[in-house]
C-alpha atoms as a PDB file:
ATOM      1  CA  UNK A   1      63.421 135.392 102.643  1.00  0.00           C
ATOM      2  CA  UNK A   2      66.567 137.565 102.839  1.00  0.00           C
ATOM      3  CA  UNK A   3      68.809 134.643 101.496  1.00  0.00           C
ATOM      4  CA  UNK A   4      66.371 133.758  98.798  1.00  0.00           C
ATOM      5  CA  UNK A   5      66.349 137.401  98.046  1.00  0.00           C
ATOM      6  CA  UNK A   6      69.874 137.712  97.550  1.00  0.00           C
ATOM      7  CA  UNK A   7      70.264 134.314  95.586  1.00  0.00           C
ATOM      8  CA  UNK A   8      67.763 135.754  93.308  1.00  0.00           C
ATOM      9  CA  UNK A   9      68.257 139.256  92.658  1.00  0.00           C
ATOM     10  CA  UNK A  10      71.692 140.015  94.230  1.00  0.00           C
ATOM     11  CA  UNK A  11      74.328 136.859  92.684  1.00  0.00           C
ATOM     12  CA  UNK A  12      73.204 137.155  89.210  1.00  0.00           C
ATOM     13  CA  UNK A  13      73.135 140.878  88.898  1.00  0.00           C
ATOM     14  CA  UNK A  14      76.652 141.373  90.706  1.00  0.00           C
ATOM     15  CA  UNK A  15      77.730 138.159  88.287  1.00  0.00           C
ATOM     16  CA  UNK A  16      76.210 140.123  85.297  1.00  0.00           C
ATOM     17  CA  UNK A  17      78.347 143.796  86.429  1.00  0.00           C
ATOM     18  CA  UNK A  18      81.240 141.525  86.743  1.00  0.00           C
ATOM     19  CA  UNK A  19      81.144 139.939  82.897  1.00  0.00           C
ATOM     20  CA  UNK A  20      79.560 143.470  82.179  1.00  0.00           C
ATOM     21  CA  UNK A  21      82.538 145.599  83.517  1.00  0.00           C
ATOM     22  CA  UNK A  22      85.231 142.828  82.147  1.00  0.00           C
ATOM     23  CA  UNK A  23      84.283 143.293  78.662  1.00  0.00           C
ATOM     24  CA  UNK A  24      84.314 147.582  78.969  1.00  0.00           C
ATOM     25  CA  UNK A  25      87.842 147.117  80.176  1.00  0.00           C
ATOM     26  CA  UNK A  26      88.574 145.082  77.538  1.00  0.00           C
ATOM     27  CA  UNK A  27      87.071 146.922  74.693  1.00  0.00           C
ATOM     28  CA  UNK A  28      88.816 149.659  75.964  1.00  0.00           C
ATOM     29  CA  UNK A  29      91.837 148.248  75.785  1.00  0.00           C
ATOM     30  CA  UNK A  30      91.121 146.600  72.264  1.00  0.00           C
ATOM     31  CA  UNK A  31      89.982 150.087  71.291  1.00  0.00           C
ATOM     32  CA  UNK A  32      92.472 151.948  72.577  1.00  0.00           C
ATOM     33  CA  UNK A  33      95.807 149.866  71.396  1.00  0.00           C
ATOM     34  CA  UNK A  34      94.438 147.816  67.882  1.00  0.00           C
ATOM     35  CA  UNK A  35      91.950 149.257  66.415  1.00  0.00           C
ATOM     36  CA  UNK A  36      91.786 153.185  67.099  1.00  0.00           C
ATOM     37  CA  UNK A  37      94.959 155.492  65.489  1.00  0.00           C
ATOM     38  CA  UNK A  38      96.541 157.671  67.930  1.00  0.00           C
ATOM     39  CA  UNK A  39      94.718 160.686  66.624  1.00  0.00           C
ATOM     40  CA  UNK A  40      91.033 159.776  67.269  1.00  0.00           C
ATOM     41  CA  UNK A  41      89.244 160.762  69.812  1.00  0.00           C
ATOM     42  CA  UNK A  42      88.030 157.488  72.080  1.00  0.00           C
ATOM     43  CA  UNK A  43      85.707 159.213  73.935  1.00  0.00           C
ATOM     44  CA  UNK A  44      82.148 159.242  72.160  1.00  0.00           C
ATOM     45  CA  UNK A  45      83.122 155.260  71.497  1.00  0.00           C
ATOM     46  CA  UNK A  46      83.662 154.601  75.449  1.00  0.00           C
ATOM     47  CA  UNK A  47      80.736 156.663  76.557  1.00  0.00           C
ATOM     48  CA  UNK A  48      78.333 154.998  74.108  1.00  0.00           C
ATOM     49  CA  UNK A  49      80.437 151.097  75.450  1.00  0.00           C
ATOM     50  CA  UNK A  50      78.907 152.840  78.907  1.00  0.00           C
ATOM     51  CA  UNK A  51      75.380 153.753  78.015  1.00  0.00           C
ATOM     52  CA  UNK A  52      75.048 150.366  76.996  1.00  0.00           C
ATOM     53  CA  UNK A  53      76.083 149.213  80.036  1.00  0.00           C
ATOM     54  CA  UNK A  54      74.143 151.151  82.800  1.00  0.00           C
ATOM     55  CA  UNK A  55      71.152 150.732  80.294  1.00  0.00           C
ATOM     56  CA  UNK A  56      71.316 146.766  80.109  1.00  0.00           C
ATOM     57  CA  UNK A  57      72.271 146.445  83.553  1.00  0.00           C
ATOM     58  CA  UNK A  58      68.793 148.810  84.448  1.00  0.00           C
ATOM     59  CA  UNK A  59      67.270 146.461  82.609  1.00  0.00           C
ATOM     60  CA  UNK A  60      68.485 143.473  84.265  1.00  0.00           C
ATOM     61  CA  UNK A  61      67.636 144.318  87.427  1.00  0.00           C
ATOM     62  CA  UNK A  62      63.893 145.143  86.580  1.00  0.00           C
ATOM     63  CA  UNK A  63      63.669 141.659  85.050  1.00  0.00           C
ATOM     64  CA  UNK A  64      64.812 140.167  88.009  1.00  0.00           C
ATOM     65  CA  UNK A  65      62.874 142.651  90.201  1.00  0.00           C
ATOM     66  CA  UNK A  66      59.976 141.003  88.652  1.00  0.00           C
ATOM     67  CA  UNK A  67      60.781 137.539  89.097  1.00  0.00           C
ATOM     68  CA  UNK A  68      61.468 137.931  92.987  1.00  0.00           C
ATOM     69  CA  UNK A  69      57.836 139.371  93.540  1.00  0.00           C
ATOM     70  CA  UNK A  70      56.382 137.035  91.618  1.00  0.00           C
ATOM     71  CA  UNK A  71      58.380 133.961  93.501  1.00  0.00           C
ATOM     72  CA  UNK A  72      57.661 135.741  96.954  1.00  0.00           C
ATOM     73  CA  UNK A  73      53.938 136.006  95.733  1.00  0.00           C
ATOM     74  CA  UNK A  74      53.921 132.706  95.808  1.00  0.00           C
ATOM     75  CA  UNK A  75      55.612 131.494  99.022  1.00  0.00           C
ATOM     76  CA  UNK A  76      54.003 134.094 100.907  1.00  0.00           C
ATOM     77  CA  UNK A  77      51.033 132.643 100.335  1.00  0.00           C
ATOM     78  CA  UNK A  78      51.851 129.105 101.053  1.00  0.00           C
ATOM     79  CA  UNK A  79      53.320 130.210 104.323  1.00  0.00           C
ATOM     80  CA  UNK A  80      49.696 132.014 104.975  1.00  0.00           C
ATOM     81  CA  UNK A  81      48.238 128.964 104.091  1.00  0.00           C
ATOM     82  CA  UNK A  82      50.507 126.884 106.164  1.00  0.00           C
ATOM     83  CA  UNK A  83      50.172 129.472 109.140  1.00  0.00           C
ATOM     84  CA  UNK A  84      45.925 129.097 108.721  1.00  0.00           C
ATOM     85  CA  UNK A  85      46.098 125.200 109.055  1.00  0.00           C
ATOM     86  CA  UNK A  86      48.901 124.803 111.929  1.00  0.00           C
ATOM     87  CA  UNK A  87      47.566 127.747 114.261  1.00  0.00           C
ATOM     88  CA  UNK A  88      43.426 128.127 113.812  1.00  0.00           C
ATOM     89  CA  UNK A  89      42.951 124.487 112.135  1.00  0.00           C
ATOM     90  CA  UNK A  90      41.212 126.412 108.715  1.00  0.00           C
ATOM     91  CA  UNK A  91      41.017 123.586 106.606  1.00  0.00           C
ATOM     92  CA  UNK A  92      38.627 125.003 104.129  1.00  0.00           C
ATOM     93  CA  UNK A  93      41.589 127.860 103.358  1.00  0.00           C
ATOM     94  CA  UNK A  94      41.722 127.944  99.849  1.00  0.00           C
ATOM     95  CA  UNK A  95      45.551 128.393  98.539  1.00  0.00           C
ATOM     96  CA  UNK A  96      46.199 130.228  95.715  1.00  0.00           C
ATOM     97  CA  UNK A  97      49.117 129.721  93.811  1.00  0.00           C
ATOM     98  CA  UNK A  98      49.738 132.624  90.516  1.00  0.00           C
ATOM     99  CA  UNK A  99      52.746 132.351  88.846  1.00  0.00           C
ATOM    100  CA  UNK A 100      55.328 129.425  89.258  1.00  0.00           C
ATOM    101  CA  UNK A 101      54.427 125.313  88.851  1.00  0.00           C
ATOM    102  CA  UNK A 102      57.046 123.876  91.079  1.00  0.00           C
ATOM    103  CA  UNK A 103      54.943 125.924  93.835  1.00  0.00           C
ATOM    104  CA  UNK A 104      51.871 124.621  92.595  1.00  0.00           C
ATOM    105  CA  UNK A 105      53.249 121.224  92.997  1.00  0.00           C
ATOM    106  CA  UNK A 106      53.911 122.017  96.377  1.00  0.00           C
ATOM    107  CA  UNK A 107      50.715 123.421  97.112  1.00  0.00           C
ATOM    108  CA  UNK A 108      48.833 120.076  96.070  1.00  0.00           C
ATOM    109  CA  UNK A 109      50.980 117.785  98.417  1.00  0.00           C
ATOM    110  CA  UNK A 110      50.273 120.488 101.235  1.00  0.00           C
ATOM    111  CA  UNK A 111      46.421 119.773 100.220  1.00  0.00           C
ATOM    112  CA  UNK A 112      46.478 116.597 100.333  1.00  0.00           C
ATOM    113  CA  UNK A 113      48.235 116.334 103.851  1.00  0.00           C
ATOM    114  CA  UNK A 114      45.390 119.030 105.135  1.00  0.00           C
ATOM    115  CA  UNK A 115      42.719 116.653 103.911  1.00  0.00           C
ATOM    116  CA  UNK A 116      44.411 114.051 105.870  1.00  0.00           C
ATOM    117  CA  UNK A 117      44.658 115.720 108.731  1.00  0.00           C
ATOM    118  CA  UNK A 118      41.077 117.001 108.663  1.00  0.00           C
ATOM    119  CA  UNK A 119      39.690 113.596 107.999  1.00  0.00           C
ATOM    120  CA  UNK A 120      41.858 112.581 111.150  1.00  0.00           C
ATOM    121  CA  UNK A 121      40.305 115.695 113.436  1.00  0.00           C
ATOM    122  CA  UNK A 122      37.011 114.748 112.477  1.00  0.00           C
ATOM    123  CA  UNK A 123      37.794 110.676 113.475  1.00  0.00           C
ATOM    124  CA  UNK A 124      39.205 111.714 116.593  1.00  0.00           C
ATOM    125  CA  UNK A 125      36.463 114.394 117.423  1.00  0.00           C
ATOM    126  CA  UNK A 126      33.542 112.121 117.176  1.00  0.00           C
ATOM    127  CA  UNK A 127      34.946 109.731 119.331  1.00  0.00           C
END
């Protein structure tokens, strides 16, 4: 989980800081040399270019927050599910999948096999 953890939460946001910090140096720059006259003050311009900043980055990272629980929501509970059926044979589990389709996909194909298999422990327990 640590590698889908960083894949989800860790590259974009550090990706997103990058761009983020790329343009402040450049508006600074842009500010500093083209558009504002030697006598201004560039300080209430680069502080609010920094607000803006911190403030969409917080934001960012709550988004994403959110996505990773919801994902690990989901994949925790197909690995309870698969953990039921491969170590105390619980066929009846039922598997309950909240947020995401592709996991739902999943989940059906893992139902199907665990019908399969029960159909197969009850052949091969009557015999």
């Amino acid at each position: 989980m640590k590698k889908l953890k960083d894949n989800i939460l860790f590259k974009p946001l550090a990706l997103f800081y990058g761009v983020l910090l790329i343009l402040f140096i450049f508006s600074y720059f842009l500010l500093k040399y083209f558009i504002l006259d030697e006598g201004n003050n560039l300080t209430p311009v680069l502080l609010l270019i920094a607000f803006l900043f911190i403030s969409s980055a917080g934001i960012i990272y709550f988004l994403l927050d959110g996505i990773m629980k919801k994902i690990f929501q989901d994949t925790n509970s197909l690995k309870e599910y698969v953990y039921q059926i491969s170590e105390n044979k619980n066929y009846e589990l039922p598997l309950q999948i909240k947020n995401y389709l592709e996991f739902l996909e999943i989940a059906l194909l893992f139902k199907n096999i665990v019908k399969r298999l029960h159909q197969k422990d009850k052949k091969t327990s009557k015999k």
